[in-house]
C-alpha atoms as a PDB file:
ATOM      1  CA  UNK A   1     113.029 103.667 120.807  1.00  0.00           C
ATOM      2  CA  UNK A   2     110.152 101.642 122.512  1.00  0.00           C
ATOM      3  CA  UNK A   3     111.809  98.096 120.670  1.00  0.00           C
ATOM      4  CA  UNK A   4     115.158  98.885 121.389  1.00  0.00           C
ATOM      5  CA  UNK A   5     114.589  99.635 124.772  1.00  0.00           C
ATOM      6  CA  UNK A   6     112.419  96.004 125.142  1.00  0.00           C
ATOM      7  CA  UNK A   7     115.899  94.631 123.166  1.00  0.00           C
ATOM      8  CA  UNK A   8     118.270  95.902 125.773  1.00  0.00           C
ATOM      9  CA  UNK A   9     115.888  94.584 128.504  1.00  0.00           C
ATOM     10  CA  UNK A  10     116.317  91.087 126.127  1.00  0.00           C
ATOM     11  CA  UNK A  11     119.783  91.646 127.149  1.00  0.00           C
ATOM     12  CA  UNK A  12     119.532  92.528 130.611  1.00  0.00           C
ATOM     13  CA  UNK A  13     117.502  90.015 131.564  1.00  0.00           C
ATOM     14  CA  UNK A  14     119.887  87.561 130.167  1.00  0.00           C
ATOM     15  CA  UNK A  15     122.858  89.000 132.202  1.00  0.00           C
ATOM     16  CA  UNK A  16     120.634  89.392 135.382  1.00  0.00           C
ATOM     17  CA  UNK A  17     120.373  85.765 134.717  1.00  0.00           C
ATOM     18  CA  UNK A  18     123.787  84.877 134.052  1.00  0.00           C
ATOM     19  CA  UNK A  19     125.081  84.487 137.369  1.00  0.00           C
ATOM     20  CA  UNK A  20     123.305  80.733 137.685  1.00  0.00           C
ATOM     21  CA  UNK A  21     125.913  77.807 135.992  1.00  0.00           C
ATOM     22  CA  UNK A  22     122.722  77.094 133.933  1.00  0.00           C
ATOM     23  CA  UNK A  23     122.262  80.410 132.250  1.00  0.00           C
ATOM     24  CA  UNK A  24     125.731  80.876 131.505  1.00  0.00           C
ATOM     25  CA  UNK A  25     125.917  77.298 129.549  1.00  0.00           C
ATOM     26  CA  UNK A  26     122.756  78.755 127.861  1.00  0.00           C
ATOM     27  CA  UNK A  27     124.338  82.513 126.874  1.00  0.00           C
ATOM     28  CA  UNK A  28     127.827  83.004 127.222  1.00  0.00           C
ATOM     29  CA  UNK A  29     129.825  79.681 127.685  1.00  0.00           C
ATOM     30  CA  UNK A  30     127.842  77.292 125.162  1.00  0.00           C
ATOM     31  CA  UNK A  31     128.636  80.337 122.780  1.00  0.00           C
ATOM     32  CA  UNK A  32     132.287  79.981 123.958  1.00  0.00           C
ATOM     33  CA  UNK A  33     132.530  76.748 122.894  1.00  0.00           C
ATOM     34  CA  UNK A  34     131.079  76.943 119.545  1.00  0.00           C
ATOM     35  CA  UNK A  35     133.591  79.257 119.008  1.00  0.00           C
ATOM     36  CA  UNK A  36     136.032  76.774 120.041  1.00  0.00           C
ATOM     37  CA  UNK A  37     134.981  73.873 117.920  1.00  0.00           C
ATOM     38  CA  UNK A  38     133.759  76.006 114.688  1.00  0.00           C
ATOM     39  CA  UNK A  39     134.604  74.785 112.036  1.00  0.00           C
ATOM     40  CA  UNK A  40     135.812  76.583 108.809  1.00  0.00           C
ATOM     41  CA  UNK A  41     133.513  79.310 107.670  1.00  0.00           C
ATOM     42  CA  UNK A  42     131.279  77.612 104.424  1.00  0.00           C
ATOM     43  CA  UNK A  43     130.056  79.084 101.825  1.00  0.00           C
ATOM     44  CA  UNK A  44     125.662  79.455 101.842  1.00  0.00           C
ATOM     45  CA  UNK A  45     125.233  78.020  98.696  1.00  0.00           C
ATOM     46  CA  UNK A  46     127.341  74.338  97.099  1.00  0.00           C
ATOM     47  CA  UNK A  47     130.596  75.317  95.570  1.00  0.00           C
ATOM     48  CA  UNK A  48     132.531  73.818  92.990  1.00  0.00           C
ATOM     49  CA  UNK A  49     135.570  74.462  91.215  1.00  0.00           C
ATOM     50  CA  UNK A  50     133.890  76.813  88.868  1.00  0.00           C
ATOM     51  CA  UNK A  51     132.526  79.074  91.247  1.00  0.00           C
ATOM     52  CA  UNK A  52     136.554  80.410  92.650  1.00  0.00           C
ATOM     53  CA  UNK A  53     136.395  83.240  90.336  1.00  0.00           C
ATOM     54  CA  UNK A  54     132.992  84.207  91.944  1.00  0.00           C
ATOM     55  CA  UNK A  55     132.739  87.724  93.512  1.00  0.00           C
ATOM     56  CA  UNK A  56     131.886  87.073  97.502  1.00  0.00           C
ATOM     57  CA  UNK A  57     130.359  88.406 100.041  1.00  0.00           C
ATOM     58  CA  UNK A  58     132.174  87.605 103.320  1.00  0.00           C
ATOM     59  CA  UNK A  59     129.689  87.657 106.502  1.00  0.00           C
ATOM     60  CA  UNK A  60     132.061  88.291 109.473  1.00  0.00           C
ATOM     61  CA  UNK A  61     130.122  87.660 112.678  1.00  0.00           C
ATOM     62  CA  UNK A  62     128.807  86.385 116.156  1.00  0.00           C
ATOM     63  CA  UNK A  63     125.826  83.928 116.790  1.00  0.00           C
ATOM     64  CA  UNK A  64     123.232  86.732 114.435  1.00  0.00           C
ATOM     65  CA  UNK A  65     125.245  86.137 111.756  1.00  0.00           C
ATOM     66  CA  UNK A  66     126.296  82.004 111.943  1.00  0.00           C
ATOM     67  CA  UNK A  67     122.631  81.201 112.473  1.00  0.00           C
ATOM     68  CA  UNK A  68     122.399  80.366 116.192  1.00  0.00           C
ATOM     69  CA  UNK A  69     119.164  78.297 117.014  1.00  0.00           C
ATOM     70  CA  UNK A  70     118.447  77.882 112.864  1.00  0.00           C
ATOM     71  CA  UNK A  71     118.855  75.720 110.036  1.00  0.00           C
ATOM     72  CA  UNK A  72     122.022  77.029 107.915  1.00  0.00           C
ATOM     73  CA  UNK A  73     119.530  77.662 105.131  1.00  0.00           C
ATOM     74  CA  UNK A  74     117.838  80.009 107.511  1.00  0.00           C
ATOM     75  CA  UNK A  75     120.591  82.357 108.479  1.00  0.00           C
ATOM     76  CA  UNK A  76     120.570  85.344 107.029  1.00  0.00           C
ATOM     77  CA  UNK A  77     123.685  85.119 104.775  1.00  0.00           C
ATOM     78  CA  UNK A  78     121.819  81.937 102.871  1.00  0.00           C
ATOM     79  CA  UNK A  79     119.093  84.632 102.263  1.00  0.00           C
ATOM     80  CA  UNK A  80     121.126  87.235 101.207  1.00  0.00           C
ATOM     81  CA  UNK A  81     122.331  84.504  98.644  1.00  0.00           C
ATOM     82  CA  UNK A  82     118.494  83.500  97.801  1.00  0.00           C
ATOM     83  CA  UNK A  83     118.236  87.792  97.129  1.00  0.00           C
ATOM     84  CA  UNK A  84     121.602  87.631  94.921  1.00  0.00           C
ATOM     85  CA  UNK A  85     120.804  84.213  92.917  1.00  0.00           C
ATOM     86  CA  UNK A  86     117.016  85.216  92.769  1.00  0.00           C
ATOM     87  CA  UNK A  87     118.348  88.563  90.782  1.00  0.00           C
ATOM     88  CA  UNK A  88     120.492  87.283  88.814  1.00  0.00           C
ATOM     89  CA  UNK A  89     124.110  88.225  90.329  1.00  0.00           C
ATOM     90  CA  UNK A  90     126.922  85.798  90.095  1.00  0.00           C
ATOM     91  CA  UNK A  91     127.921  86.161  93.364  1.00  0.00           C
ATOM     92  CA  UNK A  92     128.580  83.901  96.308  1.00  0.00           C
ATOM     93  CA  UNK A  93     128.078  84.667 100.012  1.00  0.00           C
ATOM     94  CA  UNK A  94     130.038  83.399 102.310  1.00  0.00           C
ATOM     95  CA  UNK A  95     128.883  82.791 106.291  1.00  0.00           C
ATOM     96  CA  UNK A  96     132.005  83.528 108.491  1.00  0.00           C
ATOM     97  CA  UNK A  97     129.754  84.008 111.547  1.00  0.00           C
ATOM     98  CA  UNK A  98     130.955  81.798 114.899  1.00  0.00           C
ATOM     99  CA  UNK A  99     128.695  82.009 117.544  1.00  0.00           C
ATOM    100  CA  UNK A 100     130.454  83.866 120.892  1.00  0.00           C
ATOM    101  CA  UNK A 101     132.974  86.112 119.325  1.00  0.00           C
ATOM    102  CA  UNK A 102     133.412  89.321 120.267  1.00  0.00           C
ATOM    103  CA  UNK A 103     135.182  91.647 118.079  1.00  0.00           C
ATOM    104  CA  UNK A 104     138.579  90.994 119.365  1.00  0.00           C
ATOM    105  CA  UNK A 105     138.184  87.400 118.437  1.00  0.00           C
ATOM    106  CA  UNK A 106     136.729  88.744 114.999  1.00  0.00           C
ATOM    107  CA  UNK A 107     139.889  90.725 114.492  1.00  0.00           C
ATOM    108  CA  UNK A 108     141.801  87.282 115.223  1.00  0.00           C
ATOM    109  CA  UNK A 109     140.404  85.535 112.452  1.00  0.00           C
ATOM    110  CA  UNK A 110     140.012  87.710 109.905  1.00  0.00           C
ATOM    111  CA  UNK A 111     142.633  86.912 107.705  1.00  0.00           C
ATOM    112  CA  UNK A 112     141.031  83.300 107.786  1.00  0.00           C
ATOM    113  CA  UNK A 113     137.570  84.685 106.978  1.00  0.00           C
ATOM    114  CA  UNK A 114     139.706  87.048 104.152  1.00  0.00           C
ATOM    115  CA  UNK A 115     141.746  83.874 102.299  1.00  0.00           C
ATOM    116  CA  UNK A 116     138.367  83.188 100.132  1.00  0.00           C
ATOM    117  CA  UNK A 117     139.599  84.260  96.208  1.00  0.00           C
ATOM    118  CA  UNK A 118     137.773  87.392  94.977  1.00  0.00           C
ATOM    119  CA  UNK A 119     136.288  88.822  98.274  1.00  0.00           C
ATOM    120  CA  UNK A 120     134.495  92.450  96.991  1.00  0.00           C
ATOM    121  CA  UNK A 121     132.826  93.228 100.326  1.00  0.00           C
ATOM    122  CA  UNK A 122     132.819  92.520 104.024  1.00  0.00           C
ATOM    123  CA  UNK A 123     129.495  92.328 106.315  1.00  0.00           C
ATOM    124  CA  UNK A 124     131.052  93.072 109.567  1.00  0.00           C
ATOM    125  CA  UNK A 125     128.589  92.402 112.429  1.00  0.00           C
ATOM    126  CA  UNK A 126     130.490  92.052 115.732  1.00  0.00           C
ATOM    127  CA  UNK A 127     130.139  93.695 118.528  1.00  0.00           C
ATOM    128  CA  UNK A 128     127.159  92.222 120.434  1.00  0.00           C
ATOM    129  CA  UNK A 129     129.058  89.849 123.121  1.00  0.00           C
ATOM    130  CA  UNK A 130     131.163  93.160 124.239  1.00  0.00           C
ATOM    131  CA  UNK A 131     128.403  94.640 124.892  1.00  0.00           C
ATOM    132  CA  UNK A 132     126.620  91.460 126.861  1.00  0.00           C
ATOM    133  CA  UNK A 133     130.174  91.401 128.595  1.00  0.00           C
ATOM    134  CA  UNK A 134     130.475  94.969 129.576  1.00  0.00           C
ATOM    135  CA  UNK A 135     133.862  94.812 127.347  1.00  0.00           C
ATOM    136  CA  UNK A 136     135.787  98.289 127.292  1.00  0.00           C
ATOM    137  CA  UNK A 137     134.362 100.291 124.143  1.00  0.00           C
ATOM    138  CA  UNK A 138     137.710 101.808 123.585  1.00  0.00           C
ATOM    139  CA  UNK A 139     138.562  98.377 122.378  1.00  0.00           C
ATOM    140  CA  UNK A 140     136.146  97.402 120.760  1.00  0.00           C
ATOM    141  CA  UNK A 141     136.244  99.905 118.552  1.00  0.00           C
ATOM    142  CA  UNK A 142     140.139  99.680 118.484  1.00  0.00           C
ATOM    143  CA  UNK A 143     139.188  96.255 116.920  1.00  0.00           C
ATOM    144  CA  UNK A 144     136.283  97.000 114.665  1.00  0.00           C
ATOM    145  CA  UNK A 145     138.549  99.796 113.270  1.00  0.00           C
ATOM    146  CA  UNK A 146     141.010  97.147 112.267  1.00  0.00           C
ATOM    147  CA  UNK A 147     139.181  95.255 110.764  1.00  0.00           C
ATOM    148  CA  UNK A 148     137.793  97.701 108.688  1.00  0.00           C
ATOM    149  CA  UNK A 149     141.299  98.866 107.957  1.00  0.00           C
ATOM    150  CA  UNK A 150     142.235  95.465 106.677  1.00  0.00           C
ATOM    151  CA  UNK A 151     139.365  95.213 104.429  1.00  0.00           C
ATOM    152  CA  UNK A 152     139.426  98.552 102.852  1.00  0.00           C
ATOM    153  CA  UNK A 153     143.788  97.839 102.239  1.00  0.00           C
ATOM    154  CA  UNK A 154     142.546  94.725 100.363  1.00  0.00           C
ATOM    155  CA  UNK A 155     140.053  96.817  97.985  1.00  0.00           C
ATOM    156  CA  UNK A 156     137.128  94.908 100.062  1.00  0.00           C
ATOM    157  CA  UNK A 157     133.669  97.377 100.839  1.00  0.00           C
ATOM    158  CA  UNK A 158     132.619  97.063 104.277  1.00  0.00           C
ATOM    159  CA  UNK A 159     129.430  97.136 105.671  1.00  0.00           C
ATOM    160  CA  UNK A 160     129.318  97.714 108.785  1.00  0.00           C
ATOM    161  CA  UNK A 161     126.175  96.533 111.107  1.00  0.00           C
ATOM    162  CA  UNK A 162     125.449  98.458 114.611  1.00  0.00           C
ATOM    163  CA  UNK A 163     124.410  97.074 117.206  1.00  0.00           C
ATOM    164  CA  UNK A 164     122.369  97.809 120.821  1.00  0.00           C
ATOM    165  CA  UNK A 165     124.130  97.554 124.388  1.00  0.00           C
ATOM    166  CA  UNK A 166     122.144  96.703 127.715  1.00  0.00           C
ATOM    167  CA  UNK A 167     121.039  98.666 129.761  1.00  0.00           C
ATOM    168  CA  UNK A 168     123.217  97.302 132.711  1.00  0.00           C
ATOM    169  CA  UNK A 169     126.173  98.841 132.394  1.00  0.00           C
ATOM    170  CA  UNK A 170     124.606 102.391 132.701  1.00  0.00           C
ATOM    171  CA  UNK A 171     123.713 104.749 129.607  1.00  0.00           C
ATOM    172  CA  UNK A 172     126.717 106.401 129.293  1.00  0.00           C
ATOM    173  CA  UNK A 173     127.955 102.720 128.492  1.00  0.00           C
ATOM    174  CA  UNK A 174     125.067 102.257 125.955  1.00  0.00           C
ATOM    175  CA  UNK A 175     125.742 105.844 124.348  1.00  0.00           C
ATOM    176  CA  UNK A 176     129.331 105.154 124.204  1.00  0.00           C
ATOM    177  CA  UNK A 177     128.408 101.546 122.854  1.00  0.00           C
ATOM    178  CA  UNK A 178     125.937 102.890 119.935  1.00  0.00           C
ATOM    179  CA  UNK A 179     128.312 105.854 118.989  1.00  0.00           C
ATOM    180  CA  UNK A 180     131.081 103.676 118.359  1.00  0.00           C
ATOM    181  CA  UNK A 181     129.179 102.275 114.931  1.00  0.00           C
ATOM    182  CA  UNK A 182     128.638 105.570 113.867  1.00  0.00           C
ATOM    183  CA  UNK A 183     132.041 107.238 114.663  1.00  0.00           C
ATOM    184  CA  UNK A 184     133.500 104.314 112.507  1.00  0.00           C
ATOM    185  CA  UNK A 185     130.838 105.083 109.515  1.00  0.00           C
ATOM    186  CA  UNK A 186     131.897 108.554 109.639  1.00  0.00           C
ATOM    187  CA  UNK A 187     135.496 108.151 110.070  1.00  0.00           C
ATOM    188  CA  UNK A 188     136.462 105.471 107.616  1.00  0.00           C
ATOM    189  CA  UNK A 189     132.994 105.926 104.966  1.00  0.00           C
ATOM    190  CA  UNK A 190     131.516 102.599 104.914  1.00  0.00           C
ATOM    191  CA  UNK A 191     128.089 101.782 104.657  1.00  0.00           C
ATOM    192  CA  UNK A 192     126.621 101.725 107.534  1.00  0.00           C
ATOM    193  CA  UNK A 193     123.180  99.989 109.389  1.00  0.00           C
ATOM    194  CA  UNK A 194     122.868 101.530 112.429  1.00  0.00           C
ATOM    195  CA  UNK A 195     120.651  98.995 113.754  1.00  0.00           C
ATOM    196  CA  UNK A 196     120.886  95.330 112.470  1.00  0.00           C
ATOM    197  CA  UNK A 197     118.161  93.981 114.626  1.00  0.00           C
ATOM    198  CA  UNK A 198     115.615  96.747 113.571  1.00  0.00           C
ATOM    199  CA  UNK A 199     112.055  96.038 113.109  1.00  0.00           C
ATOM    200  CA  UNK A 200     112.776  92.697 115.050  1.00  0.00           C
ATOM    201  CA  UNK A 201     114.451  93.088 118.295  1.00  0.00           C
ATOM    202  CA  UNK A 202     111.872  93.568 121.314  1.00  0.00           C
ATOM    203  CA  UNK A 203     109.341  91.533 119.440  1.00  0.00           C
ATOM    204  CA  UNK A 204     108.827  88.332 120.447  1.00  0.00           C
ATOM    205  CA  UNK A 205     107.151  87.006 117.916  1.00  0.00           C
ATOM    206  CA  UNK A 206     110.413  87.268 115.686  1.00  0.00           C
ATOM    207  CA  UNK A 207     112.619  85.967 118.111  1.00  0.00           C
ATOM    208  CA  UNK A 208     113.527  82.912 119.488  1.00  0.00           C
ATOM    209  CA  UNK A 209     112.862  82.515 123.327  1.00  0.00           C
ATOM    210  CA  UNK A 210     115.947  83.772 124.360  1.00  0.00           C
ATOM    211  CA  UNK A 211     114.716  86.974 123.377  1.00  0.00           C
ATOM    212  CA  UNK A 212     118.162  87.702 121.723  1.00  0.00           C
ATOM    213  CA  UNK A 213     118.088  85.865 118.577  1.00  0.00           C
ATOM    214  CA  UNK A 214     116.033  86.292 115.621  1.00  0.00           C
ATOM    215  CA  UNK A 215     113.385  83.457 114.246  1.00  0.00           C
ATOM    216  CA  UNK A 216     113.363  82.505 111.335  1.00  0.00           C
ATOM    217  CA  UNK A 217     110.775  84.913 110.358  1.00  0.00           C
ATOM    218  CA  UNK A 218     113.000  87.429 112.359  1.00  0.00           C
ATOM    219  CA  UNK A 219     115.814  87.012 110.639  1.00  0.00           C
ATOM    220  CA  UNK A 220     114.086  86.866 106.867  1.00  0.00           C
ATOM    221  CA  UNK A 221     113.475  90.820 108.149  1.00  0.00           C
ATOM    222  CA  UNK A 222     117.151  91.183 109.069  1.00  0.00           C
ATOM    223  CA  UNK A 223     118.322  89.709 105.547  1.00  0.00           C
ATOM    224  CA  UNK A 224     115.794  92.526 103.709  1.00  0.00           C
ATOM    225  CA  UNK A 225     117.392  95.336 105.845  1.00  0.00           C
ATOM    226  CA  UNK A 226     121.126  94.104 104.914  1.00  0.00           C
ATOM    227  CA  UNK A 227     119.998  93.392 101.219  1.00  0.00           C
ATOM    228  CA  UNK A 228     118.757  97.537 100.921  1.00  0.00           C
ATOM    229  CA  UNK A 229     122.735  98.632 101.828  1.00  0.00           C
ATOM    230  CA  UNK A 230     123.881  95.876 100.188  1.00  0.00           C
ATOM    231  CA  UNK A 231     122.597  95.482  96.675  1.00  0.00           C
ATOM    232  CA  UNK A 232     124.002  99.122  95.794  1.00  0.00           C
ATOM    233  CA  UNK A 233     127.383  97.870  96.823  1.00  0.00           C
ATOM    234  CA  UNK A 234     127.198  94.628  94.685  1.00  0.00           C
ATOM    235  CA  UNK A 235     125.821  97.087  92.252  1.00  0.00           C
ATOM    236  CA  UNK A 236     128.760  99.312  92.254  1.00  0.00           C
ATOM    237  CA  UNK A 237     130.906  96.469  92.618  1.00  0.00           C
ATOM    238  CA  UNK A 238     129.917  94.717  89.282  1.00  0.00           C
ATOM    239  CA  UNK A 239     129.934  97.998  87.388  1.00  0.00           C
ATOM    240  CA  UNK A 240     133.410  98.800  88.513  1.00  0.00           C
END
């Protein structure tokens, strides 16, 4: 509890600062406008026409999962496709990450981040700029439960990544915030993390000095906690 409570103070701190032009351009709106201008979600590793018939792995995402403040190589979908190449499955991750969303614009473009051929199983990880924002809960998981809706009528496995509110909003917020992930887990039987950032967040050392983002040695530790839900689900997936 000690790191996620130094997380959430990450988080605070960045919304005490907020209030300045400066530290919004730095948090919020520069993330807003990547959002704007993103461009179509690539795939980690060089496609070619042989590689349609591929099983993927769509990443759906914010900023942890497009790579903010890394190389593209360095994001953790590129390493989850370093674990799958490295061991020999033929599969193909796809980063669908855009750095600002929240998971109403998620649920927006989904269908875009769905119209790759042969999509097995959705990473969603959304959530984290509703809970910078102080978004309603309700909604977000009104959203997050649509999305996983959408997935599961398309035959895709979802993984489902939790996530950590501030501590601003009060901890009936935070509760409400956390329990959300779970509820979902529970109600629709996905495989759940409840804690993407874990092992990472609080420590600065693994994150960039925003205090928010992972490193790049950060976010090698968020790819191994991903890869432990997520190679029984490509395993399961390949022997289906």
């Amino acid at each position: 509890m000690h790191v996620l409570r130094l997380f959430a103070l990450g988080l605070a701190a960045v919304l005490a600062t907020a209030g300045t032009a400066c530290s919004r351009r730095a948090v919020d709106a520069q993330d807003a406008a990547a959002s704007a201008t993103a461009p179509p979600p690539a795939t980690t590793s060089a496609a070619s026409p042989d590689d349609s018939g591929r099983p993927k792995i769509v990443a759906l995402g914010d900023s942890l999962t497009a790579g903010y403040g890394l190389l593209e190589a360095d994001a953790y979908p590129a390493l989850l496709q370093k674990k799958l190449d490295h061991d020999g499955y033929g599969w193909e991750v796809v980063n669908a990450g855009v750095s600002g969303d929240t998971s109403a614009a998620g649920l927006q473009r989904l269908d875009w981040a769905l119209q790759e051929h042969n999509v097995r199983v959705l990473i969603v990880e959304l959530g984290a700029n509703d809970g910078l924002r102080g978004l309603p809960v309700d909604q977000m998981k009104k959203n997050l439960a649509a999305i996983i809706e959408a997935a599961q009528a398309r035959q895709i496995a979802v993984l489902l990544a939790g996530m950590e509110a501030p501590p601003n909003y009060g901890p009936e917020y935070a509760s409400s915030f956390r329990q959300v992930y779970r509820d979902l887990a529970r109600e629709y039987h996905v495989i759940f993390v409840p804690f993407m950032l874990d092992k990472v967040a609080g420590i600065s050392t693994l994150n960039q000095a925003d205090g928010i983002h992972p490193n790049t040695e950060g976010t090698h530790i968020v790819a191994e906690t991903l890869w432990h839900a997520l190679r029984p689900m490509v395993d399961a997936a390949t022997a289906s």
